[in-house]
PDB file of N, CA and C in Angstrom:
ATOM      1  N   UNK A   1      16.272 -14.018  28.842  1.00  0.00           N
ATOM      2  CA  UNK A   1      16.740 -12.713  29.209  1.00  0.00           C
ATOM      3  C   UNK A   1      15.894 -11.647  28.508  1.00  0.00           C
ATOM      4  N   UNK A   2      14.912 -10.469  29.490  1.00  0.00           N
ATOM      5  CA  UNK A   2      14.431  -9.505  28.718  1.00  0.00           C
ATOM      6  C   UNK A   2      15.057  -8.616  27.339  1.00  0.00           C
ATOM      7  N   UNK A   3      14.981  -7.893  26.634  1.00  0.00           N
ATOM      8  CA  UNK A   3      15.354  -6.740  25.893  1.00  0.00           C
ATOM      9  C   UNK A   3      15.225  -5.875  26.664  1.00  0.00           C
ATOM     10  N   UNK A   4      16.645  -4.950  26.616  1.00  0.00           N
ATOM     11  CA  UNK A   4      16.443  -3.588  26.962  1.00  0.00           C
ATOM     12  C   UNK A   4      15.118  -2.620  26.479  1.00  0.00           C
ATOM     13  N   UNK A   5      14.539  -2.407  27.764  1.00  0.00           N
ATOM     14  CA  UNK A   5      13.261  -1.501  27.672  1.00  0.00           C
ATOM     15  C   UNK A   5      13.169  -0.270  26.531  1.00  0.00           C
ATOM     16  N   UNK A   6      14.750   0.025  26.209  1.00  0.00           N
ATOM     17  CA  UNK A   6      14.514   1.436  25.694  1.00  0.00           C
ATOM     18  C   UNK A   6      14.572   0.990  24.190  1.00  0.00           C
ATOM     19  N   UNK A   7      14.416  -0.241  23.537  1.00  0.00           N
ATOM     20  CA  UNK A   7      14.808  -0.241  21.764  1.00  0.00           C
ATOM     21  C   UNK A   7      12.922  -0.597  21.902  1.00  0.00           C
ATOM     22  N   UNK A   8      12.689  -0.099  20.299  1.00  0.00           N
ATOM     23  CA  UNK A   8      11.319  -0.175  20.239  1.00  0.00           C
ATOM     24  C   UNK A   8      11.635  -1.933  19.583  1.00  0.00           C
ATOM     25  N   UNK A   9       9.863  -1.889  19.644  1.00  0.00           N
ATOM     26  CA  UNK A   9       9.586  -3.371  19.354  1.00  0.00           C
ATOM     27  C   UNK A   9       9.279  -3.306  17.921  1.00  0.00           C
ATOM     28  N   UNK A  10       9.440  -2.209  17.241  1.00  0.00           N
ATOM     29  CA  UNK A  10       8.852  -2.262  15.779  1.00  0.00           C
ATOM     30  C   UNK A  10       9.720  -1.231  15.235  1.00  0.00           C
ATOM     31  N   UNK A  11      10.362  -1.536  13.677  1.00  0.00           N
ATOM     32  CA  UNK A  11      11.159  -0.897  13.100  1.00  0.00           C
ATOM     33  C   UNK A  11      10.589   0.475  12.575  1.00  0.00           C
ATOM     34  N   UNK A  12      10.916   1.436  13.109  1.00  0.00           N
ATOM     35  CA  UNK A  12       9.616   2.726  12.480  1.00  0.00           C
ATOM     36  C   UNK A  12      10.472   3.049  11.104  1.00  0.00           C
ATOM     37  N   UNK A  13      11.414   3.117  11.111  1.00  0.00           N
ATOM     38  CA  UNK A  13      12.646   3.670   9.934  1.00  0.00           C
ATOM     39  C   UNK A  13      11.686   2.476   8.782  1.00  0.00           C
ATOM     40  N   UNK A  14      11.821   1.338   9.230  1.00  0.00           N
ATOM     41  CA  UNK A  14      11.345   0.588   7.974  1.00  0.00           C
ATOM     42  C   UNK A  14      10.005   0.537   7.508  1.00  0.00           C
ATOM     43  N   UNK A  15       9.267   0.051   8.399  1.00  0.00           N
ATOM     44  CA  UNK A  15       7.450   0.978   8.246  1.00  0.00           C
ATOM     45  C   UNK A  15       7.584   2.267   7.006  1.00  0.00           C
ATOM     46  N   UNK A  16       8.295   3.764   7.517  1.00  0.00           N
ATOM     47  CA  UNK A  16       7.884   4.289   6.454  1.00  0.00           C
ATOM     48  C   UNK A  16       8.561   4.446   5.649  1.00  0.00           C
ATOM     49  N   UNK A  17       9.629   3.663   5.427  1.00  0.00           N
ATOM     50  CA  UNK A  17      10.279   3.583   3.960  1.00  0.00           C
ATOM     51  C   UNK A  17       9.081   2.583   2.864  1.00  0.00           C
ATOM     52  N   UNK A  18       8.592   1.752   3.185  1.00  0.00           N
ATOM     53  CA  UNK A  18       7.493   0.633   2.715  1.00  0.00           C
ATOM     54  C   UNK A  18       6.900   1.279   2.127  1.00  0.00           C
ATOM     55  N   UNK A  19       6.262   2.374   3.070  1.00  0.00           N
ATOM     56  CA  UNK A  19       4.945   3.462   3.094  1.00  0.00           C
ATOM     57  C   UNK A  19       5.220   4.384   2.341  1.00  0.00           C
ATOM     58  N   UNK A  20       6.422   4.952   2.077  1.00  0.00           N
ATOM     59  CA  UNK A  20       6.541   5.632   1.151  1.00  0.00           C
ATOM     60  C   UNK A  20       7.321   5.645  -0.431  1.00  0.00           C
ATOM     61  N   UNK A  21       7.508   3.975  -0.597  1.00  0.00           N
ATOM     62  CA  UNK A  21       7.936   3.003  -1.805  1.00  0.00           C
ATOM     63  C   UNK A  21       6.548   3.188  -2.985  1.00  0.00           C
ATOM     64  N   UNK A  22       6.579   3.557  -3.994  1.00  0.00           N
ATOM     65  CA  UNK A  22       5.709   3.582  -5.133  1.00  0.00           C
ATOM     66  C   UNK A  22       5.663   2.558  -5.542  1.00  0.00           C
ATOM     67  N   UNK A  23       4.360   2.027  -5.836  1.00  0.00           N
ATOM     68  CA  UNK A  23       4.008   0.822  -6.809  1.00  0.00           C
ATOM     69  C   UNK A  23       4.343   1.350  -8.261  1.00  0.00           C
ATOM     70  N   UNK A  24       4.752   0.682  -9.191  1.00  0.00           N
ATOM     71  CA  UNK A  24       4.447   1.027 -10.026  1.00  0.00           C
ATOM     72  C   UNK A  24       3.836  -0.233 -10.965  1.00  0.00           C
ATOM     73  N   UNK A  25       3.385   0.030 -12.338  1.00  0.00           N
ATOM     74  CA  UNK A  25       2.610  -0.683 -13.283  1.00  0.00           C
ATOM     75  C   UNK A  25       3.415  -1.647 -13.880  1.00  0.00           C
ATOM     76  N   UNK A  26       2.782  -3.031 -13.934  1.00  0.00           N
ATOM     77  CA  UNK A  26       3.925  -3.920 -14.554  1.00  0.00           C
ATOM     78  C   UNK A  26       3.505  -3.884 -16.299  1.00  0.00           C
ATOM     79  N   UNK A  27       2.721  -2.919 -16.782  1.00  0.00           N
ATOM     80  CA  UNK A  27       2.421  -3.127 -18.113  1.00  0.00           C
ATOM     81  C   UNK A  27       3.025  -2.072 -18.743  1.00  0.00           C
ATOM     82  N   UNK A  28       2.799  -0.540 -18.255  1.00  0.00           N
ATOM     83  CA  UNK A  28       3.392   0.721 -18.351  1.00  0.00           C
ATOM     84  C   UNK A  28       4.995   1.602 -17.379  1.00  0.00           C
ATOM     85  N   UNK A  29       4.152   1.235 -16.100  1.00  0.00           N
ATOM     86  CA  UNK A  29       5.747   1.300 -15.586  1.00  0.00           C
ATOM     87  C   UNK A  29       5.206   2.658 -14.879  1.00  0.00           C
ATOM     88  N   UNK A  30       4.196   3.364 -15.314  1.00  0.00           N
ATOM     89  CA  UNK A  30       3.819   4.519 -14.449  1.00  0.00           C
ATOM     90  C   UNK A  30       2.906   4.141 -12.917  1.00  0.00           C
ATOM     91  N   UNK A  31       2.648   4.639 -11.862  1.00  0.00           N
ATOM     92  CA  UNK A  31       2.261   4.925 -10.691  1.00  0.00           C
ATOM     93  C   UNK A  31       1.099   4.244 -10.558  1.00  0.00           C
ATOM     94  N   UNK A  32       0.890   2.844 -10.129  1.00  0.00           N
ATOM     95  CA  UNK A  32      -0.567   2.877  -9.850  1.00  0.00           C
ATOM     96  C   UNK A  32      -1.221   3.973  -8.596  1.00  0.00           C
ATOM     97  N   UNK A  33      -2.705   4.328  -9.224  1.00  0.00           N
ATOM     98  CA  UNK A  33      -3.607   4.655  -8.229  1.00  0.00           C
ATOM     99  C   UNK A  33      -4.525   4.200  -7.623  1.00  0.00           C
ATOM    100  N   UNK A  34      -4.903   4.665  -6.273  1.00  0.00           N
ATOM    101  CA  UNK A  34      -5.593   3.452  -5.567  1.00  0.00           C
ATOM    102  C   UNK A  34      -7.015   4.210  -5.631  1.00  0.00           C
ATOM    103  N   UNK A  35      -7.992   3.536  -5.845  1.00  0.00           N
ATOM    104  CA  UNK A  35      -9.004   4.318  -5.782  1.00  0.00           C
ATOM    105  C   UNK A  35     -10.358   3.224  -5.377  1.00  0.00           C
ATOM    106  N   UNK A  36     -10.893   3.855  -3.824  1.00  0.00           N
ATOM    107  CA  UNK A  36     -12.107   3.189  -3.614  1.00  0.00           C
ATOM    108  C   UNK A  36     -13.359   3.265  -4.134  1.00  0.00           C
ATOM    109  N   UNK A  37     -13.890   1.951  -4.212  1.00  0.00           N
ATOM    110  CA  UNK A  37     -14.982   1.800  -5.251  1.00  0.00           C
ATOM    111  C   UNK A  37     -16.054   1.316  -4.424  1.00  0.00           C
ATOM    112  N   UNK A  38     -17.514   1.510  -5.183  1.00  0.00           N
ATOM    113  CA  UNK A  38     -19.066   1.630  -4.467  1.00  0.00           C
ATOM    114  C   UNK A  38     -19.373   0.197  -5.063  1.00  0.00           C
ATOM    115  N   UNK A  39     -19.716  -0.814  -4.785  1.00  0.00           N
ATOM    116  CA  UNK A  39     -20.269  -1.732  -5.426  1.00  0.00           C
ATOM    117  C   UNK A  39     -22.187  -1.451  -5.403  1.00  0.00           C
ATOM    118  N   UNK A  40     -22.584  -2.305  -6.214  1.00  0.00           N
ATOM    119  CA  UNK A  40     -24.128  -2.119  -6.451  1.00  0.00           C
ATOM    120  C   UNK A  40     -24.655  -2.615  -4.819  1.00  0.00           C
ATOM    121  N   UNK A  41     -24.368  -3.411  -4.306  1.00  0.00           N
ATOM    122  CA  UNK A  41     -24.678  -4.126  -3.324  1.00  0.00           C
ATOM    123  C   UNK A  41     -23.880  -3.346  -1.541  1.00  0.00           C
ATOM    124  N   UNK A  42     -23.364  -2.341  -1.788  1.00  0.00           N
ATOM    125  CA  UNK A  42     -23.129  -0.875  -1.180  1.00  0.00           C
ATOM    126  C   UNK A  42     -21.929  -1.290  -0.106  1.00  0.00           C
ATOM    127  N   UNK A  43     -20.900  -2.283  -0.752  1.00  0.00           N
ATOM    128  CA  UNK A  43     -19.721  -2.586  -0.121  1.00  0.00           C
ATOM    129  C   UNK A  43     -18.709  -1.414  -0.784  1.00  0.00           C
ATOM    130  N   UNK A  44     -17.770  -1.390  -0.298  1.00  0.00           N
ATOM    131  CA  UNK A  44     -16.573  -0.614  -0.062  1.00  0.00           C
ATOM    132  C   UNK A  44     -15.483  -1.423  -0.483  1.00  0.00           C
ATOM    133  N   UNK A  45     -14.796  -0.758  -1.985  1.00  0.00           N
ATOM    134  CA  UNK A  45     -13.446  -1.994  -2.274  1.00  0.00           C
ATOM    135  C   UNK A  45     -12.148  -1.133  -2.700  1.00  0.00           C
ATOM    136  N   UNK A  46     -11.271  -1.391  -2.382  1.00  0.00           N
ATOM    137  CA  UNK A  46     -10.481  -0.888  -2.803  1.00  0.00           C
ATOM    138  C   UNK A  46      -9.948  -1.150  -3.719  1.00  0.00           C
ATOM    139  N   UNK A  47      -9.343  -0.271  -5.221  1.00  0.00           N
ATOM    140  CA  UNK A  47      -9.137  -0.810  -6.595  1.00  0.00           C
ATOM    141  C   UNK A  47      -7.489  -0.581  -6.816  1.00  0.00           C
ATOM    142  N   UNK A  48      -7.160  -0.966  -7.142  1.00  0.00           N
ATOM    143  CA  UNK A  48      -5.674  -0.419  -7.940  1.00  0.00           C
ATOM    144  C   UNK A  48      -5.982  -0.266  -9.500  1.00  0.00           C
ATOM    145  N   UNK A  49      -5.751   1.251 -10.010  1.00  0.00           N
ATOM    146  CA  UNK A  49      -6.049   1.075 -11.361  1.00  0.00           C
ATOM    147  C   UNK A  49      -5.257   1.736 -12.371  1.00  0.00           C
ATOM    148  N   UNK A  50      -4.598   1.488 -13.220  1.00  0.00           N
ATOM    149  CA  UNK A  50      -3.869   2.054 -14.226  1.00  0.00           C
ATOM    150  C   UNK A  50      -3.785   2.044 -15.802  1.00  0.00           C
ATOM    151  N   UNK A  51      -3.567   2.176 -16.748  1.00  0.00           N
ATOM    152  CA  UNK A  51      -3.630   2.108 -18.091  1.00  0.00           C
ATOM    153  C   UNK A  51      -4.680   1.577 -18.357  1.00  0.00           C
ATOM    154  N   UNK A  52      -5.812   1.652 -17.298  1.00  0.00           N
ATOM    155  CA  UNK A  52      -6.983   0.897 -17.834  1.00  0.00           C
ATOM    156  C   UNK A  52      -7.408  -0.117 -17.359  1.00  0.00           C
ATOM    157  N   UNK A  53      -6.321  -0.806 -16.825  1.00  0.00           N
ATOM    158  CA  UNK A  53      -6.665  -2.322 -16.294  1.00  0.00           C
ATOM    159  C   UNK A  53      -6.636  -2.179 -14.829  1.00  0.00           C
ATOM    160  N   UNK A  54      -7.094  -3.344 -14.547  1.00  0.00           N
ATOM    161  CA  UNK A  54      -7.250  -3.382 -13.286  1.00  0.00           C
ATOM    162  C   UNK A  54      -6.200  -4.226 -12.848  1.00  0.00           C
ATOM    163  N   UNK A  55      -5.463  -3.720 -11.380  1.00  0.00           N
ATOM    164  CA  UNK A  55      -4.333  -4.358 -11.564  1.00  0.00           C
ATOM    165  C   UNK A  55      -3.974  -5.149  -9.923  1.00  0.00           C
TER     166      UNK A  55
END
């Protein structure tokens, strides 16, 4: 039996609750930040970084 046409196929309510959930640091407890990084070899990485460490 189909689904009614009119319910979406993807939870949007839950998507941006996810999206807007903070990581935080399991050493400090403050906000990681995400910050993209240049490698020597001219790839593209994405870092998570906080109190120093890499996390």
């Amino acid at each position: 039996m189909p689904k009614d046409s009119k319910t979406s196929k993807t939870n949007v309510a839950a998507r941006q609750e996810a999206k807007a959930a903070v990581q935080l640091c399991r050493f400090c407890g403050n906000k990681i930040d995400v910050v993209m990084t240049l490698s020597l070899s001219g790839r593209k990485q994405m870092v998570r970084r906080c109190c120093g460490a890499k996390v």
